[in-house]
Protein backbone atom coordinates (compact mmCIF):
# COMPACT_ATOMS: atom_id res chain seq x y z
CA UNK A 1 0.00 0.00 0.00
CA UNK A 2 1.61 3.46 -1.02
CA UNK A 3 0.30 6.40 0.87
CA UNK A 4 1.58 9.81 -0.02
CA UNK A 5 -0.75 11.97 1.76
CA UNK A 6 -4.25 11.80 3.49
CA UNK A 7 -5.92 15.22 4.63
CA UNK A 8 -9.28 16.05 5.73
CA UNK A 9 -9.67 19.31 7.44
CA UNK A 10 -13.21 20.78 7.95
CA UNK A 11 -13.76 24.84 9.61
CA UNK A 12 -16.37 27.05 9.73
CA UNK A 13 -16.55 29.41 7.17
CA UNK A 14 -14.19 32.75 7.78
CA UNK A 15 -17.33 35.29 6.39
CA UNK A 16 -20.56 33.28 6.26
CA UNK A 17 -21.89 31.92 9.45
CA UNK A 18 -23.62 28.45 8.95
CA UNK A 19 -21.04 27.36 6.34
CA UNK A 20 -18.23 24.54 7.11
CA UNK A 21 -15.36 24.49 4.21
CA UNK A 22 -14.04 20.62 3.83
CA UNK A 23 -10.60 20.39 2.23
CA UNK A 24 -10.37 16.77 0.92
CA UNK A 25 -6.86 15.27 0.01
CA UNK A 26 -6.36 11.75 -0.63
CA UNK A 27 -3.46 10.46 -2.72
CA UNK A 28 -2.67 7.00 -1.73
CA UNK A 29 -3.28 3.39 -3.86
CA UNK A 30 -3.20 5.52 -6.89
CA UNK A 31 -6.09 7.78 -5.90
CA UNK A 32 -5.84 11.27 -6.12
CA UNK A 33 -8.65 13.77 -4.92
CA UNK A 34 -8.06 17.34 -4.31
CA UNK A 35 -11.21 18.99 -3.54
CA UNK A 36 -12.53 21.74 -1.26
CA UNK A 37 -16.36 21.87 -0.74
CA UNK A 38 -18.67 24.22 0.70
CA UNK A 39 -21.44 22.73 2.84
CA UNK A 40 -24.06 23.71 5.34
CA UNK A 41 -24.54 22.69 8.86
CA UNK A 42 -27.82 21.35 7.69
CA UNK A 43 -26.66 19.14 5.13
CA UNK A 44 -27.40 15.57 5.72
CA UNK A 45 -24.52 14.25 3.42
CA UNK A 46 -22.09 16.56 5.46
CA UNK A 47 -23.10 15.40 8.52
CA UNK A 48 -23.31 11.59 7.66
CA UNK A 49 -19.33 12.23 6.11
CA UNK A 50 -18.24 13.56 9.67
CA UNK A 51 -19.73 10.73 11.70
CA UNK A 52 -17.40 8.66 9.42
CA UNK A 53 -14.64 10.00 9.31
CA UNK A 54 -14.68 10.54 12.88
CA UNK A 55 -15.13 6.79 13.13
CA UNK A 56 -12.44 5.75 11.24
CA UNK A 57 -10.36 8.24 12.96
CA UNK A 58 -11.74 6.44 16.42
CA UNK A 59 -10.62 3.36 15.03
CA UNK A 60 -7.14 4.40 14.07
CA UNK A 61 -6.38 5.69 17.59
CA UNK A 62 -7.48 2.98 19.05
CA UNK A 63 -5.70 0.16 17.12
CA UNK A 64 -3.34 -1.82 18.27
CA UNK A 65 0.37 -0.93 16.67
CA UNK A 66 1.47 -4.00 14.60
CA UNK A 67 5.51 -4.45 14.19
């Protein structure tokens, strides 16, 4: 597995209130996604991709380190 880089940061919106800006960088297995989004805190798709990656980030901390 080749990993380069894996970033997700999320933060409110500097001007509009309401607003979260997700910066999305994967480039690892021969992926590559650069993308910043715009999204409300209402949006349902949003909210269901924080829960996840929140999970996965749960997971990660809480793994056990394999040598």
């Amino acid at each position: 597995m080749e990993i380069n880089e894996i970033r997700v940061e999320i933060r409110k919106h500097h001007v509009t209130p309401g607003i979260n800006v997700l910066d999305l960088i994967i480039d690892a297995d021969g992926e590559s996604i650069r993308q910043q989004t715009q999204h409300k805190d209402t949006d349902q798709a949003f909210q269901k991709f924080v829960k996840d990656i929140t999970k996965v980030g749960q997971e990660l901390a809480n793994a056990r380190i394999e040598g």
